[in-house]
Protein backbone atom coordinates (compact mmCIF):
# COMPACT_ATOMS: atom_id res chain seq x y z
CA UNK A 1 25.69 4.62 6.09
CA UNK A 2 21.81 4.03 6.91
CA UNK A 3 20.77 1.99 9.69
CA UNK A 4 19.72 -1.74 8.18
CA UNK A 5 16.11 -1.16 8.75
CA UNK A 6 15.75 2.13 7.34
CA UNK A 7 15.02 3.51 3.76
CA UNK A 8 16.55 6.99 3.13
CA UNK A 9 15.45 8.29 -0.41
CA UNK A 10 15.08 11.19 -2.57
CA UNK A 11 12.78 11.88 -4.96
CA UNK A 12 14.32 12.61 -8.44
CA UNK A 13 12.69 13.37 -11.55
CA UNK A 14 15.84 12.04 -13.57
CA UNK A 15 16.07 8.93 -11.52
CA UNK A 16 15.31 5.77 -13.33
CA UNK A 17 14.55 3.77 -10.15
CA UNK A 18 10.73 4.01 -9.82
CA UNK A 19 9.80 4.97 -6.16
CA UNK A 20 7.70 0.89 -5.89
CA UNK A 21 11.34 -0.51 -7.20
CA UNK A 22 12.85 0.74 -4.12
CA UNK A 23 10.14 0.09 -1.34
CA UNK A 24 10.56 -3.96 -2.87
CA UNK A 25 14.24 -3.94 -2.89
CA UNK A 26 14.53 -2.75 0.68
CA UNK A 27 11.89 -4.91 1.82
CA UNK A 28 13.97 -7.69 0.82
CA UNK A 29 16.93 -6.16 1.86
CA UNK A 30 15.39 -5.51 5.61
CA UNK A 31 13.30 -7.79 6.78
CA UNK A 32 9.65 -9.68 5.58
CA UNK A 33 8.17 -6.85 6.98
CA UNK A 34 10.02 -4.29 5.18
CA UNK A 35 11.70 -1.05 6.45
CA UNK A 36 11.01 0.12 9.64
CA UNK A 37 12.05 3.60 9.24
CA UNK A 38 11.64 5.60 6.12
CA UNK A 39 12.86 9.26 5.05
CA UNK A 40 11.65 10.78 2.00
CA UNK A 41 13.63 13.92 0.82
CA UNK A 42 11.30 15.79 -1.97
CA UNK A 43 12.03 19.21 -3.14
CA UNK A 44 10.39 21.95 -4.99
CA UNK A 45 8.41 21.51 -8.07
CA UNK A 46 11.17 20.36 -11.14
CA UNK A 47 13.22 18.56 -8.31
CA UNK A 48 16.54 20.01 -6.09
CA UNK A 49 19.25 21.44 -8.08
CA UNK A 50 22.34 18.42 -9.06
CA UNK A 51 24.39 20.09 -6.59
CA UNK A 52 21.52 19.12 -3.60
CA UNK A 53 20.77 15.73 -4.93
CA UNK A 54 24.47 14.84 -5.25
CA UNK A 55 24.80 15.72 -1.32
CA UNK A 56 21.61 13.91 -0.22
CA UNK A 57 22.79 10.88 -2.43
CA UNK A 58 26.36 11.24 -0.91
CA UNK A 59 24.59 10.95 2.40
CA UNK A 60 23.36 7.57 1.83
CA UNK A 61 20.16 8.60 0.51
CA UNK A 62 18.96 6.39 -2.86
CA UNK A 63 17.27 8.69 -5.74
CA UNK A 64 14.23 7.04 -7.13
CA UNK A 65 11.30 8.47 -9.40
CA UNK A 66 7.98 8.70 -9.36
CA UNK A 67 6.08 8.80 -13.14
CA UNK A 68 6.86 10.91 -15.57
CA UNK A 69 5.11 14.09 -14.69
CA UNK A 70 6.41 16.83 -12.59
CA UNK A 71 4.22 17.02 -9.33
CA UNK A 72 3.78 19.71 -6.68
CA UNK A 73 5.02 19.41 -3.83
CA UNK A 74 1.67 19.06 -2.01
CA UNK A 75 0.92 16.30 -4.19
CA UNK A 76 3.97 14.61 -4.20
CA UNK A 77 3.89 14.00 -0.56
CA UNK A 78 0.38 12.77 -0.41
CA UNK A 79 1.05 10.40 -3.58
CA UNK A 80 4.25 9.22 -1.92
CA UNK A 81 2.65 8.35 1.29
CA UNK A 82 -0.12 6.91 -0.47
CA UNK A 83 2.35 4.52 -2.27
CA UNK A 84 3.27 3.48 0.93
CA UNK A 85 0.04 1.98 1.66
């Protein structure tokens, strides 16, 4: 289980839940201020193999997406942090 104030995700290109849908729903689900703590889990370039993402969403982390293009993984964490903004 995550701490309440936390967001645990993983980016997944298959995952209908786009990455902003998340950050809101946690917000409300955390406080006004929104999470506290947040842990992004990206892989290499086409995403982690089902096997991977099944264990990271087993762990409590939620799988959201991110557009429909396939980014590096040097530009996925910039973008991602950038959506954080």
């Amino acid at each position: 289980a995550r701490p309440a104030d936390s967001l645990l995700a993983v980016l997944d290109p298959r995952a209908e839940e786009p990455f902003q849908a998340v950050l809101e729903r946690f917000a409300h689900e955390t406080s006004p201020s929104g999470p506290r703590t947040i842990v992004l889990a990206l892989g290499p370039e086409g995403g982690l193999l089902p096997y991977e993402r099944d264990k990271l969403v087993q762990a409590g982390l939620e799988p959201f997406g991110f557009g429909t293009r396939i980014l590096r993984t040097e530009t996925a964490l910039p973008a991602l942090v950038g959506a954080l903004g």
